[in-house]
C-alpha atoms as a PDB file:
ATOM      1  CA  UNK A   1       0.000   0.000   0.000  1.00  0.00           C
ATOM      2  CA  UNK A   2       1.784   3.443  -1.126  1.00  0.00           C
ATOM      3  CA  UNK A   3       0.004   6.818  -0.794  1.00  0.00           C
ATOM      4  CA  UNK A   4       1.358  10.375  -1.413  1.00  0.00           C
ATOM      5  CA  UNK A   5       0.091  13.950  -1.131  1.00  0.00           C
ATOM      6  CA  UNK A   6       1.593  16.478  -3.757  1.00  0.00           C
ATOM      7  CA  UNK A   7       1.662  19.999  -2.084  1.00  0.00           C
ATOM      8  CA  UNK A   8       1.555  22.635  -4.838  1.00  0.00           C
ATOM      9  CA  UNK A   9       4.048  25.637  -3.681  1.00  0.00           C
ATOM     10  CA  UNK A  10       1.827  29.051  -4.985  1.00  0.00           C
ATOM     11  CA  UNK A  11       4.554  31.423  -3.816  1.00  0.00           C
ATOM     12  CA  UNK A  12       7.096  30.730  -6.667  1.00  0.00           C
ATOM     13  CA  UNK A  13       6.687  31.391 -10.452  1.00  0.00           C
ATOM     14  CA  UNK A  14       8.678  28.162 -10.961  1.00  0.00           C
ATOM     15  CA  UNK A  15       6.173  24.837 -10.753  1.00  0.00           C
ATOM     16  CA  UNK A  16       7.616  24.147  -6.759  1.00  0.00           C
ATOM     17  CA  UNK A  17       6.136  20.882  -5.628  1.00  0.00           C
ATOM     18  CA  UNK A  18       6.270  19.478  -2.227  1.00  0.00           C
ATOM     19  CA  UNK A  19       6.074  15.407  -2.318  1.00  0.00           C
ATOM     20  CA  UNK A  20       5.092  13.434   1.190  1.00  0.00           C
ATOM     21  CA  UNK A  21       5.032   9.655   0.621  1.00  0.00           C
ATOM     22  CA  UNK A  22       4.541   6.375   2.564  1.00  0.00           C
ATOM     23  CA  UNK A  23       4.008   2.798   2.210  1.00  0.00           C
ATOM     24  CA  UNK A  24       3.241  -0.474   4.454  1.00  0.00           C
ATOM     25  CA  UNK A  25       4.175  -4.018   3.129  1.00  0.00           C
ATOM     26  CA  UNK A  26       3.751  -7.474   4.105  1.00  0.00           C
ATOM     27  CA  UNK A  27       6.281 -10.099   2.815  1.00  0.00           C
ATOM     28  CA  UNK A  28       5.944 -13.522   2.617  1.00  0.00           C
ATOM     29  CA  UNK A  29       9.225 -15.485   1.640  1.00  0.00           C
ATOM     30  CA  UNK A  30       9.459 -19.499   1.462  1.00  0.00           C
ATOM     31  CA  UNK A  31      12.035 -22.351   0.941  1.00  0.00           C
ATOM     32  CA  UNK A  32      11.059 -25.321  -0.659  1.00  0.00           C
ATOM     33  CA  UNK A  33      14.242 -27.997   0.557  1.00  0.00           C
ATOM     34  CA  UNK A  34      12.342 -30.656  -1.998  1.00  0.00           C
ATOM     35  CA  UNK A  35      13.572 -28.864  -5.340  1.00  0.00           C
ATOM     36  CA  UNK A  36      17.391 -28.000  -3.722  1.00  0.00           C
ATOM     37  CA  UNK A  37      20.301 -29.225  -5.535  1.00  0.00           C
ATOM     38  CA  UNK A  38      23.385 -30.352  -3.340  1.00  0.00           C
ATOM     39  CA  UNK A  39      26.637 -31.877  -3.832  1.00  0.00           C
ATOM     40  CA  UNK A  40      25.679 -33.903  -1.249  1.00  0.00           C
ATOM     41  CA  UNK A  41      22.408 -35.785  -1.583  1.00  0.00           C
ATOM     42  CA  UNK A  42      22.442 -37.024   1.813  1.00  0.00           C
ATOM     43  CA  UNK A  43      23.091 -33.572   3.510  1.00  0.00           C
ATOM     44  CA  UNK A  44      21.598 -34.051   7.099  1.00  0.00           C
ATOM     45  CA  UNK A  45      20.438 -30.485   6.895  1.00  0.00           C
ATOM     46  CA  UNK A  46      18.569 -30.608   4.088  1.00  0.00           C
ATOM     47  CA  UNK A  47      14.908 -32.862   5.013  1.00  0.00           C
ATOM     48  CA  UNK A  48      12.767 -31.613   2.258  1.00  0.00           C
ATOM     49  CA  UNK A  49      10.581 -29.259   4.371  1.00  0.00           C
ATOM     50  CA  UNK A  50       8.913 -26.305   2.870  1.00  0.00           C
ATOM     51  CA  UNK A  51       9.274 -23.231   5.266  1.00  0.00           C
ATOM     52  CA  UNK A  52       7.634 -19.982   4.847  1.00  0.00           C
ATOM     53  CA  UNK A  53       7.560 -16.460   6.977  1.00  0.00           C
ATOM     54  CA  UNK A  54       5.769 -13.015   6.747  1.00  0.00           C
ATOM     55  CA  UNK A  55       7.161  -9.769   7.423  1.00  0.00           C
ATOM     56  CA  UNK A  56       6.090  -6.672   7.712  1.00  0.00           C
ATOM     57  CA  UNK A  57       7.529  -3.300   6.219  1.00  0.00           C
ATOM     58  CA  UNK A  58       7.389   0.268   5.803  1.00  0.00           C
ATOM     59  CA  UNK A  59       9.247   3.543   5.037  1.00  0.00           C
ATOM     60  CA  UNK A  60       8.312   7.595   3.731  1.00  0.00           C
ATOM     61  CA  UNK A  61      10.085  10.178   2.188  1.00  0.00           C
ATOM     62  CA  UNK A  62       9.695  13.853   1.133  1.00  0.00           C
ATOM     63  CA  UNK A  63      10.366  15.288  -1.818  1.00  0.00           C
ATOM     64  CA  UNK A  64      10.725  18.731  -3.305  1.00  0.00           C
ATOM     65  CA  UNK A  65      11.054  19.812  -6.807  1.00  0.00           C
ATOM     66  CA  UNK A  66      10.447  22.170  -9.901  1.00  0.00           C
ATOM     67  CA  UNK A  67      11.335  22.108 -13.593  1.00  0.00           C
ATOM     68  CA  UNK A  68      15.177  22.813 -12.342  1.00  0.00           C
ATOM     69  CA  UNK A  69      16.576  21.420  -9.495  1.00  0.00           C
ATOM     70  CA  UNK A  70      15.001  18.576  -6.924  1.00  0.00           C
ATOM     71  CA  UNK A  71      15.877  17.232  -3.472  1.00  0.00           C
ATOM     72  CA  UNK A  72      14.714  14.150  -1.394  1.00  0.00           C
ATOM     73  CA  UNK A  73      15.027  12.424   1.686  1.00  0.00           C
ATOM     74  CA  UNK A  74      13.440   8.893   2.283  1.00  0.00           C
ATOM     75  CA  UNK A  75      13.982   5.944   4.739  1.00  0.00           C
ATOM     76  CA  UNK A  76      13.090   2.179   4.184  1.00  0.00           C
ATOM     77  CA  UNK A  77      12.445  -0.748   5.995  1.00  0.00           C
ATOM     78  CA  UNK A  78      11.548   1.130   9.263  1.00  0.00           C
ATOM     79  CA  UNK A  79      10.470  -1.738  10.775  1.00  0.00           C
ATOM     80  CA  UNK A  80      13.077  -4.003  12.432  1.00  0.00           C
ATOM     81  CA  UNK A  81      12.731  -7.410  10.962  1.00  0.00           C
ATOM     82  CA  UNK A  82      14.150 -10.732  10.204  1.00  0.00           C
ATOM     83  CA  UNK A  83      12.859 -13.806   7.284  1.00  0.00           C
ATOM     84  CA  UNK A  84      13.436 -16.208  10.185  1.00  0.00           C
ATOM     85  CA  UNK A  85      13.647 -18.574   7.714  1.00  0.00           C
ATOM     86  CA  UNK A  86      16.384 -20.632   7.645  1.00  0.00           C
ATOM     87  CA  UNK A  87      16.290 -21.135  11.564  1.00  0.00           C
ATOM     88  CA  UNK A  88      19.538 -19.842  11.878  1.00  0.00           C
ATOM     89  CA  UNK A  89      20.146 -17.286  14.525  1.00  0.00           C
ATOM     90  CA  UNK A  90      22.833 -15.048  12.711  1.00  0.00           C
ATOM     91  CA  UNK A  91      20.442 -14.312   9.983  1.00  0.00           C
ATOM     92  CA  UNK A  92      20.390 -10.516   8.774  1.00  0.00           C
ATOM     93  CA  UNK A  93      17.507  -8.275   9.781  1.00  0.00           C
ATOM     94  CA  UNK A  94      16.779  -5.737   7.151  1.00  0.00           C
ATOM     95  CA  UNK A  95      18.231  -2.948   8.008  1.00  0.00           C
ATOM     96  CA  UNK A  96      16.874   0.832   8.175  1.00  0.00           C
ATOM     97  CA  UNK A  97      18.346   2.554   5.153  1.00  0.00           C
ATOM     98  CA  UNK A  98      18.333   6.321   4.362  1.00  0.00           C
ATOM     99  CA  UNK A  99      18.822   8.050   0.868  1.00  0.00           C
ATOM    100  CA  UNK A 100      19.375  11.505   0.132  1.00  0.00           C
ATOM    101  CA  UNK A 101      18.403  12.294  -3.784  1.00  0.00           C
ATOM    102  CA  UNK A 102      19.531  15.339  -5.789  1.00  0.00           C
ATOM    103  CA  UNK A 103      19.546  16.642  -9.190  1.00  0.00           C
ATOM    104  CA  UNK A 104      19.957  19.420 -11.694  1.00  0.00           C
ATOM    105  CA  UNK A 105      18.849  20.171 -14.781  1.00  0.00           C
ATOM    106  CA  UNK A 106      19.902  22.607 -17.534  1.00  0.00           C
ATOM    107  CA  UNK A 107      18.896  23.317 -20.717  1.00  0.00           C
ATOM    108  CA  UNK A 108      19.912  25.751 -23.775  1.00  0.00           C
ATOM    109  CA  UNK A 109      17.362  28.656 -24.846  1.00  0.00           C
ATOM    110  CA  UNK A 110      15.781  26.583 -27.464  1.00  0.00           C
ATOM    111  CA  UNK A 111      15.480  23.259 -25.136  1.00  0.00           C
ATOM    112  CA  UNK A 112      16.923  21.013 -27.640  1.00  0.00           C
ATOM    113  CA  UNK A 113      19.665  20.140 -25.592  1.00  0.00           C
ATOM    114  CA  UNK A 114      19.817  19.695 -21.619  1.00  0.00           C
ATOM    115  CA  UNK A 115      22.004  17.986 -18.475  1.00  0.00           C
ATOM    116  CA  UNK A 116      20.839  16.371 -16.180  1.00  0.00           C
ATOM    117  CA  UNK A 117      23.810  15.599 -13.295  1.00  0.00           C
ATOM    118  CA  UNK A 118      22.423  13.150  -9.866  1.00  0.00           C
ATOM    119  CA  UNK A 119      23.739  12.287  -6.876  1.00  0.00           C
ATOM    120  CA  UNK A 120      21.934   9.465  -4.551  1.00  0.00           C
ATOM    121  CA  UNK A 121      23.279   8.871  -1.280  1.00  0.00           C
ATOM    122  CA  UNK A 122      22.524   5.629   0.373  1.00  0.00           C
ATOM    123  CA  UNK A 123      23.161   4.610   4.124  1.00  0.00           C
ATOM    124  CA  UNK A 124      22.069   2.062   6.671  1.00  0.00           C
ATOM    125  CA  UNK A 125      21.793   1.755   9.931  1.00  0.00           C
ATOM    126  CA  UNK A 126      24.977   0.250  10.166  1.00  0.00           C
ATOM    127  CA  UNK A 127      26.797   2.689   8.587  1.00  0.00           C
ATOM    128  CA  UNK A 128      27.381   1.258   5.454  1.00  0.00           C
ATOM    129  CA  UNK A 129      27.467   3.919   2.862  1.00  0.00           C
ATOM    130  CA  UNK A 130      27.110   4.221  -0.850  1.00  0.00           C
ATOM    131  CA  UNK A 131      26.928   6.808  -3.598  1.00  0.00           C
ATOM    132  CA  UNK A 132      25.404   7.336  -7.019  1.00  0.00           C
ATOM    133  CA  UNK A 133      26.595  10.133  -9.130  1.00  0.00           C
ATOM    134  CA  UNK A 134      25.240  10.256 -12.714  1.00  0.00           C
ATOM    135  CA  UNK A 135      24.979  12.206 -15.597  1.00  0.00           C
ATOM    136  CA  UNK A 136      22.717  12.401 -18.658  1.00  0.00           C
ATOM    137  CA  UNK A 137      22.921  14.164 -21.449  1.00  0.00           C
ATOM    138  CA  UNK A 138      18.924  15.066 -23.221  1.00  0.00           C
ATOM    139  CA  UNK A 139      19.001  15.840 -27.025  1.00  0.00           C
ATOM    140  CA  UNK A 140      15.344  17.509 -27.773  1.00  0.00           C
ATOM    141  CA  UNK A 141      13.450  15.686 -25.169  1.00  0.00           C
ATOM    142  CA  UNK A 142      13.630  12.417 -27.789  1.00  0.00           C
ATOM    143  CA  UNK A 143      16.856  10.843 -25.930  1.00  0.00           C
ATOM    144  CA  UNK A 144      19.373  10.871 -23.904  1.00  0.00           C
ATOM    145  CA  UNK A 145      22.771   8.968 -23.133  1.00  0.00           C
ATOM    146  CA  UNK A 146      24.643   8.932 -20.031  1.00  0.00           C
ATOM    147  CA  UNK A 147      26.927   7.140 -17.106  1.00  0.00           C
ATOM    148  CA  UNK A 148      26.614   6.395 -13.894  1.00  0.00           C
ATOM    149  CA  UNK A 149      28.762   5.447 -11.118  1.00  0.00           C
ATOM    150  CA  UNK A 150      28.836   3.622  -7.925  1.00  0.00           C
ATOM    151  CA  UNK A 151      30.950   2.934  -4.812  1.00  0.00           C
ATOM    152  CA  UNK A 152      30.409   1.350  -1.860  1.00  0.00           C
ATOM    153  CA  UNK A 153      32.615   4.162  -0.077  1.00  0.00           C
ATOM    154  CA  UNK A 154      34.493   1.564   2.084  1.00  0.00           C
ATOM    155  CA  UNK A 155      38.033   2.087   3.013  1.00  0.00           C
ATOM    156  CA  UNK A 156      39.746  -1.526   2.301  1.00  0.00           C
ATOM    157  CA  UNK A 157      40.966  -2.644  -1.271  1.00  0.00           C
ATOM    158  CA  UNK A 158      38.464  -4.599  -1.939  1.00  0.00           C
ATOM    159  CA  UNK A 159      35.446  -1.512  -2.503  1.00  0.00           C
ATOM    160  CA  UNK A 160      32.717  -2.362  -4.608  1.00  0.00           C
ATOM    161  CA  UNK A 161      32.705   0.246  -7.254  1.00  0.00           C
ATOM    162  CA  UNK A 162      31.157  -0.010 -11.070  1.00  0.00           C
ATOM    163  CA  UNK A 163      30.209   2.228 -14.286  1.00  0.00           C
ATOM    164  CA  UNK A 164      27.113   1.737 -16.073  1.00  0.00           C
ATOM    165  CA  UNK A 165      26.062   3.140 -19.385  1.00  0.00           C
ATOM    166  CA  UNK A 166      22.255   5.130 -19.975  1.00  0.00           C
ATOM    167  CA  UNK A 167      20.737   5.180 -23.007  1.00  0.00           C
ATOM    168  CA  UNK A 168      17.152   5.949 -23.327  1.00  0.00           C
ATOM    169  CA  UNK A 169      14.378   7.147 -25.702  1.00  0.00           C
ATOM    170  CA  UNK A 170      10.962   9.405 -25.153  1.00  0.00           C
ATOM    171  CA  UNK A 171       8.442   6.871 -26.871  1.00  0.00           C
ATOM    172  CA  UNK A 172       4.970   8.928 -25.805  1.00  0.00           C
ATOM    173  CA  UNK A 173       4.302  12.274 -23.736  1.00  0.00           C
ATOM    174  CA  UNK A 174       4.441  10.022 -20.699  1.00  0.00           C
ATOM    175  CA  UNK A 175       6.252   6.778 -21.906  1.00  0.00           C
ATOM    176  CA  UNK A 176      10.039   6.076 -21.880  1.00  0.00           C
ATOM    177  CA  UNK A 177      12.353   3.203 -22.832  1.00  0.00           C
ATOM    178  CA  UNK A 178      15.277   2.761 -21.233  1.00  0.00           C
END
């Protein structure tokens, strides 16, 4: 269930928008051990049971933009929880993450050509940290080709970092392809 309230900001001459947002989920996860493949056929921890757990979730954000610039701030899985569904007692609970959104856009006088730079910010509870910076560029609001990149932002050698290339088209007033 998602719901949000769009708050239209009269004071400015430049479209201002105000964006509240929330949602509520319920997961349900299961293991069938019948249809596993093991090296070991006769793994003693392996008995063929189907298991199966619900979960709840939620998270909200805010977010304010116009036709130039746009900021938001959101948090997810606000509720503590755990699968529980391997029965093992070091299993991860999903953890509360926060993200931090940003872009700008510019365009020429005659709007056939704009950028669009982005930075998302991602951390969780346990202060693991990542960050999104990408760029696109918009040729007459038909397409437009870009990069991204991402890094975990952790100190050791072993950082998770990649590139990614955007490409995308405009195929109706509200319809893209990318």
């Amino acid at each position: 269930v998602n719901y949000f309230y769009d708050l239209r900001l009269k004071a400015d001459k430049i479209g201002s928008k105000l964006s509240f947002g929330i949602y509520g989920a319920i997961f349900q996860k299961a293991l069938n051990e019948s249809e596993l493949t093991t090296l070991d056929p006769n793994d003693p921890a392996i008995i063929g049971n189907i298991q199966s757990t619900f979960y709840p979730q939620a998270g909200a954000g805010v977010f304010y933009y116009n036709k130039y610039f746009a900021v938001g701030l959101s948090a997810a899985n606000l509720i503590p929880s755990k699968e529980n569904i391997y029965d093992y007692e070091y299993e991860p609970k999903k953890k509360r993450t926060y993200y931090l959104y940003a872009d700008y856009r510019y365009s020429n006088e005659i709007n056939t050509f704009a950028l669009n730079p982005s930075l998302l910010f991602r951390i969780d509870e346990n202060l693991n940290r990542q960050i999104d910076v990408n760029m696109k560029v918009y040729f007459r609001e038909f397409l437009w080709l870009g990069a991204s990149y991402r890094n975990s932002l952790e100190s050791d050698i072993y950082k998770n970092q990649s590139i990614a290339a955007l490409i995308g088209l405009r195929l109706f007033e509200m319809v893209f392809l990318g």
